[in-house]
Protein backbone atom coordinates (compact mmCIF):
# COMPACT_ATOMS: atom_id res chain seq x y z
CA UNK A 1 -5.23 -22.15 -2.50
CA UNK A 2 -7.82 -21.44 -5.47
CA UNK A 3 -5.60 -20.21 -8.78
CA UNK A 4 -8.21 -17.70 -9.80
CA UNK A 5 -5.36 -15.94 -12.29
CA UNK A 6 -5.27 -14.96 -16.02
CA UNK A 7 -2.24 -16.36 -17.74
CA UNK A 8 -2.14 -12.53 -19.49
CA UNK A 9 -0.93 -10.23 -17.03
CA UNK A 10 -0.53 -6.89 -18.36
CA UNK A 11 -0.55 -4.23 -15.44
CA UNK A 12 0.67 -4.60 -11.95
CA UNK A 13 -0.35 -2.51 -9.24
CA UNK A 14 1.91 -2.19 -5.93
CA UNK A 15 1.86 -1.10 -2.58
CA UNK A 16 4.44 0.87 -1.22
CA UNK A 17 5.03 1.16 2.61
CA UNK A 18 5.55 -2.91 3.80
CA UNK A 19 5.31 -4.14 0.03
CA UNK A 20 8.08 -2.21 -1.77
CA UNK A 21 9.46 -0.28 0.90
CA UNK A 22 10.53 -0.63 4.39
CA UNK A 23 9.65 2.26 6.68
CA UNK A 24 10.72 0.26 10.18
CA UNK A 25 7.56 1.23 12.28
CA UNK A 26 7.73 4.69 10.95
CA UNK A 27 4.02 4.57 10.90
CA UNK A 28 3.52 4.14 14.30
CA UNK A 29 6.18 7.36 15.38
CA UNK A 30 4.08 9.09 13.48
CA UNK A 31 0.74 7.95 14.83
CA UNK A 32 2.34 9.03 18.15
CA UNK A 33 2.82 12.18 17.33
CA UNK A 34 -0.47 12.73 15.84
CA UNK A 35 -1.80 11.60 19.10
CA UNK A 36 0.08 13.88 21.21
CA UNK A 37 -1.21 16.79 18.59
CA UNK A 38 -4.82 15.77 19.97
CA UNK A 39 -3.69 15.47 23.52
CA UNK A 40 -4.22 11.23 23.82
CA UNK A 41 -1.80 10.02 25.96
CA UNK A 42 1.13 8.02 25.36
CA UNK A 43 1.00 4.96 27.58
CA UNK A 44 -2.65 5.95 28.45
CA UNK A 45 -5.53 3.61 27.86
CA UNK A 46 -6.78 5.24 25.26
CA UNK A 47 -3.89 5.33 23.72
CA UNK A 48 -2.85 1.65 23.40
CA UNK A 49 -6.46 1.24 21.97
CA UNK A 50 -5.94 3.67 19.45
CA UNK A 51 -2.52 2.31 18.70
CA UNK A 52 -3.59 -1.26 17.88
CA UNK A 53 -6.24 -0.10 15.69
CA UNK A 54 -3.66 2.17 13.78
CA UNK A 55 -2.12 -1.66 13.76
CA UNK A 56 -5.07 -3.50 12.48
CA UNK A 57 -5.83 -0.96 9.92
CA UNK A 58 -2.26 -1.04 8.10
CA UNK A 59 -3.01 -0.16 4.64
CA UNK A 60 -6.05 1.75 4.87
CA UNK A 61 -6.35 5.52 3.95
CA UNK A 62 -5.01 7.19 6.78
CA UNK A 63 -7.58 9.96 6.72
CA UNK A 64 -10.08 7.24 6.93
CA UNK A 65 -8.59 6.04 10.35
CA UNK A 66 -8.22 8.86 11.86
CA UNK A 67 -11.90 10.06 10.65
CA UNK A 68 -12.55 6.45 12.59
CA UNK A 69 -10.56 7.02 15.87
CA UNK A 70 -11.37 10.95 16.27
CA UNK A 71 -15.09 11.17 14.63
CA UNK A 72 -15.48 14.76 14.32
CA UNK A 73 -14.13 15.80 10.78
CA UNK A 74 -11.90 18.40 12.54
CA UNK A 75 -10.12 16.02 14.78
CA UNK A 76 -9.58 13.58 12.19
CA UNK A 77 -8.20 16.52 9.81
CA UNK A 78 -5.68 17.73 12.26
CA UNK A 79 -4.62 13.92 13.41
CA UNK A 80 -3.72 13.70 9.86
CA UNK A 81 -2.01 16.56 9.16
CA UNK A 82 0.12 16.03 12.43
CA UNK A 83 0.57 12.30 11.03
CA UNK A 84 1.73 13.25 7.10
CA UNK A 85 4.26 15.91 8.83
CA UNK A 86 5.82 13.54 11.14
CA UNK A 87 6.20 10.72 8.68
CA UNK A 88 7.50 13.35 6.47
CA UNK A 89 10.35 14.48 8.61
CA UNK A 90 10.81 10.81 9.60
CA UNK A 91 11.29 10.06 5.50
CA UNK A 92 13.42 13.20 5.61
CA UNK A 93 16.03 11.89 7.81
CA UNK A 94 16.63 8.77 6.03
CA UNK A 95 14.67 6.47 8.17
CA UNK A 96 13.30 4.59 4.72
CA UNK A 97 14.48 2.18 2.51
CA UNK A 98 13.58 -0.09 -0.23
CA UNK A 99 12.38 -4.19 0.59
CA UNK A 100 16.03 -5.69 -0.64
CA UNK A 101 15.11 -6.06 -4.04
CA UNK A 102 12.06 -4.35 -4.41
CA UNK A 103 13.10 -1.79 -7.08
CA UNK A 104 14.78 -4.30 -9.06
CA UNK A 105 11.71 -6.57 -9.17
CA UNK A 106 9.67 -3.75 -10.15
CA UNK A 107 12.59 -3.36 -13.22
CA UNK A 108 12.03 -6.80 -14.17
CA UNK A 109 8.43 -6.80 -14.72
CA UNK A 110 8.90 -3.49 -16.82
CA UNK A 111 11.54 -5.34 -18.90
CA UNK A 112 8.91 -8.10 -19.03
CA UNK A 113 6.51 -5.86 -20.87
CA UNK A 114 4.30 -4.88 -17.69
CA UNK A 115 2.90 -1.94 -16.69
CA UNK A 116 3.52 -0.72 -13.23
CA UNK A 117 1.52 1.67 -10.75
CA UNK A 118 2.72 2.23 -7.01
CA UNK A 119 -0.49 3.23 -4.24
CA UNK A 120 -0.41 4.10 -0.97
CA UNK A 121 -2.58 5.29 1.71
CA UNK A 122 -0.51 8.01 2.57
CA UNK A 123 -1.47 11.39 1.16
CA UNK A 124 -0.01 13.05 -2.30
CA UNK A 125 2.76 14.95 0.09
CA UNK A 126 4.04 11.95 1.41
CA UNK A 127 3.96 9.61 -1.06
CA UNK A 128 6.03 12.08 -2.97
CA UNK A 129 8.62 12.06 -0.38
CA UNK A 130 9.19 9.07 -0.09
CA UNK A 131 9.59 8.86 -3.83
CA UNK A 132 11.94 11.21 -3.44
CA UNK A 133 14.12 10.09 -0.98
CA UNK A 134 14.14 6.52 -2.56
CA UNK A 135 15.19 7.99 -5.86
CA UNK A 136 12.12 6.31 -7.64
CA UNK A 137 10.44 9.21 -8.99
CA UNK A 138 9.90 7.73 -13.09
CA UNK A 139 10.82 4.69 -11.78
CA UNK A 140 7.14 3.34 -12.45
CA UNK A 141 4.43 4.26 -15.03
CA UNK A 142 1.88 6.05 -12.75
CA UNK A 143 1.94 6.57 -8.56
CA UNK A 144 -1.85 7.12 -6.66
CA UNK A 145 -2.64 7.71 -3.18
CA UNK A 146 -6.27 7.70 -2.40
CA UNK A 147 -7.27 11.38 -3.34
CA UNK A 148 -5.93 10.64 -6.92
CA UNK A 149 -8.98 8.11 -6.99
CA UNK A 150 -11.40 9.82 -6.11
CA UNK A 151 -10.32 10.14 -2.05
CA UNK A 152 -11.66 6.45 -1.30
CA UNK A 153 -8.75 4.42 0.05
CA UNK A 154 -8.57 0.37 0.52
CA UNK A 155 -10.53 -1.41 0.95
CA UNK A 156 -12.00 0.51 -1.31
CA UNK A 157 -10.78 -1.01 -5.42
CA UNK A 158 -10.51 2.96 -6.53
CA UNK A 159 -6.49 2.86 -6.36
CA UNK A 160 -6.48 -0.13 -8.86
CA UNK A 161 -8.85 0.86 -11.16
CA UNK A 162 -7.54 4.07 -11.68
CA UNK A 163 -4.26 2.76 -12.39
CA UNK A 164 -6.67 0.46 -14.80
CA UNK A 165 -8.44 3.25 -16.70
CA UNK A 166 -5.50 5.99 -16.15
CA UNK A 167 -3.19 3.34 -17.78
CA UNK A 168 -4.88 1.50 -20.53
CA UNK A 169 -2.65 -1.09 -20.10
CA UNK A 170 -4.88 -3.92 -20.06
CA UNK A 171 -7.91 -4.28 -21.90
CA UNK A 172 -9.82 -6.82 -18.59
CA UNK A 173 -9.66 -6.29 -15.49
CA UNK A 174 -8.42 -9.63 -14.49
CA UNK A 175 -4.90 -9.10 -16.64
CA UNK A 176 -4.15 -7.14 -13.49
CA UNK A 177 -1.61 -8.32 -10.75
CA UNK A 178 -2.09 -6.72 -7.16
CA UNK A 179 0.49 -6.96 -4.53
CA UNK A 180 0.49 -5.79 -0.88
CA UNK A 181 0.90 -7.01 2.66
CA UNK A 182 -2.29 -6.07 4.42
CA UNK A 183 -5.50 -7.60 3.90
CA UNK A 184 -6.84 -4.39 3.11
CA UNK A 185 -4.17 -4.93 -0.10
CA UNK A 186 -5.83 -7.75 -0.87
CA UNK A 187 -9.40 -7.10 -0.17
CA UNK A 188 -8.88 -4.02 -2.79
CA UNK A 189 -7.77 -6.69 -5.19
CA UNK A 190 -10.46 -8.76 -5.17
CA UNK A 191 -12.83 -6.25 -5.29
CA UNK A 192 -10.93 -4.77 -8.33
CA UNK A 193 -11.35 -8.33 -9.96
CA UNK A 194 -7.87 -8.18 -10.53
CA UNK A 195 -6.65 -11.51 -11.62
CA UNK A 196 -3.39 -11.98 -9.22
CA UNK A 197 -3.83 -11.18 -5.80
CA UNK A 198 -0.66 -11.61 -4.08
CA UNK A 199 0.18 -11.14 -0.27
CA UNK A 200 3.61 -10.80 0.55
CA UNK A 201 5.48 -11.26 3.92
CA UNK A 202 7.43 -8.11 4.59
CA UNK A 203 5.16 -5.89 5.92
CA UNK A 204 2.21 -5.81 8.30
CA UNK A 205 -0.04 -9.06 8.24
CA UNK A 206 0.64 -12.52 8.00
CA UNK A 207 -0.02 -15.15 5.92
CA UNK A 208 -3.34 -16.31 7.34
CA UNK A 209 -4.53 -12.94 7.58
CA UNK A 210 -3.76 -12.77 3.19
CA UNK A 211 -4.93 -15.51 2.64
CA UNK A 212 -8.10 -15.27 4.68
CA UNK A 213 -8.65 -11.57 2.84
CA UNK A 214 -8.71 -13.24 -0.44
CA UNK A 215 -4.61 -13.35 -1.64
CA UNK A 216 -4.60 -16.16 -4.91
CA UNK A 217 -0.85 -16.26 -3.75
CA UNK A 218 1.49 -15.93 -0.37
CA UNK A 219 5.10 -14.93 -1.25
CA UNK A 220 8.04 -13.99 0.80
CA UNK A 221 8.44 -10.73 -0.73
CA UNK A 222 7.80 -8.93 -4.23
CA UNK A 223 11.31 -9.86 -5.33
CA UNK A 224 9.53 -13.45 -5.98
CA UNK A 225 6.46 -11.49 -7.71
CA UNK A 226 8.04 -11.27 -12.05
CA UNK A 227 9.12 -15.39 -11.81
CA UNK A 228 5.15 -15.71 -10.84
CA UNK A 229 3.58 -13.89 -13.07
CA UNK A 230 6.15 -15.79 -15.83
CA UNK A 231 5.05 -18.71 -14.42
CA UNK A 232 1.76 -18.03 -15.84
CA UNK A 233 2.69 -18.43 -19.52
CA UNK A 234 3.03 -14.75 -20.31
């Protein structure tokens, strides 16, 4: 694999859902239920199709899915609502969790001098729930979800350079560090320029599937993410 990184790392922008936290298919309970909101189906045709695009797309702005799978603006609107309240009551009764040592990897690379942002595709409400119910609200520097950038999602880079401008933690682009489990993770990192890349292994994709989206690095989970970046000389 091509070492594209900058031995200066000064900001590091995660994902949450499959990067830094484990919500145990809770995306796809609440797809359901969003699809029974629009009257699609469960075990229906169209609904399996539906379902492994909802799959496919892991990581993507969820509006932007739905907007895909329901076309009409309305549809896509209500599919969206009806997903955020679901996942919402799903977060609510303590079906989340960290990734085992997620939070204190993401305490490391503060005590290592980094800045650190947390994205997500999910919507301001949710986001902020699951902050909540993890505990990690001032845990990090600065959290975005798509409409906080300007309401482009990944693939889209928006997410990381807003954390970039909002933070002013690095003065180049490439002294950031991405990290994510979906190719959309990483195809938002490249196109940010960002100068780490990394795919990890706890979430939706696989390693081929980072590495073929453009991931400088493949790691087993975040926790490995601070001895990487101090591998670089920092």
């Amino acid at each position: 694999m091509v070492n594209t990184v900058t031995d200066n790392v000064r900001l590091v922008v995660l994902d949450m859902a499959g990067t830094t936290v484990a919500d145990g298919g809770l995306v796809e309970q609440a797809f359901a239920a969003a699809a029974r909101e629009l009257g699609v189906a469960e075990g229906s045709a169209d609904h399996a199709a539906k379902l492994e695009y909802v799959r496919a797309t892991m990581g993507e702005s969820k509006i932007s899915v739905f907007r895909h799978l329901f076309g009409e603006e309305t549809l896509a609107q209500r599919a969206n609502v009806a997903f955020e309240k679901a996942y919402g009551q799903l977060v609510d009764g303590g079906r989340i969790a960290p990734v085992p040592g997620a939070r204190e990897a993401i305490e490391e690379l503060r005590a290592d001098g980094l800045t650190v942002a947390l994205t997500t595709g999910f919507a301001r409400v949710t986001q902020d729930a699951i902050l909540d119910a993890l505990g990690w609200r001032g845990l990090v520097a600065l959290t975005l979800c798509p409409a906080d950038a300007g309401g482009r999602g990944r693939p889209y880079p928006d997410m990381v350079l807003a954390a970039f401008l909002r933070t002013g933690a690095a003065a180049d682009v490439r002294e950031i560090a991405v990290a994510g489990d979906t190719a959309y993770d990483m195809r938002s990192g490249v196109r940010s320029g960002a100068g780490v890349v990394a795919g990890v292994l706890t979430g939706a994709h696989d390693a081929a599937a980072l590495a073929d989206a453009g991931a400088t690095h493949v790691l087993g989970s975040v926790v490995e993410l601070p001895a990487l970046l101090r591998g670089f000389g920092r």
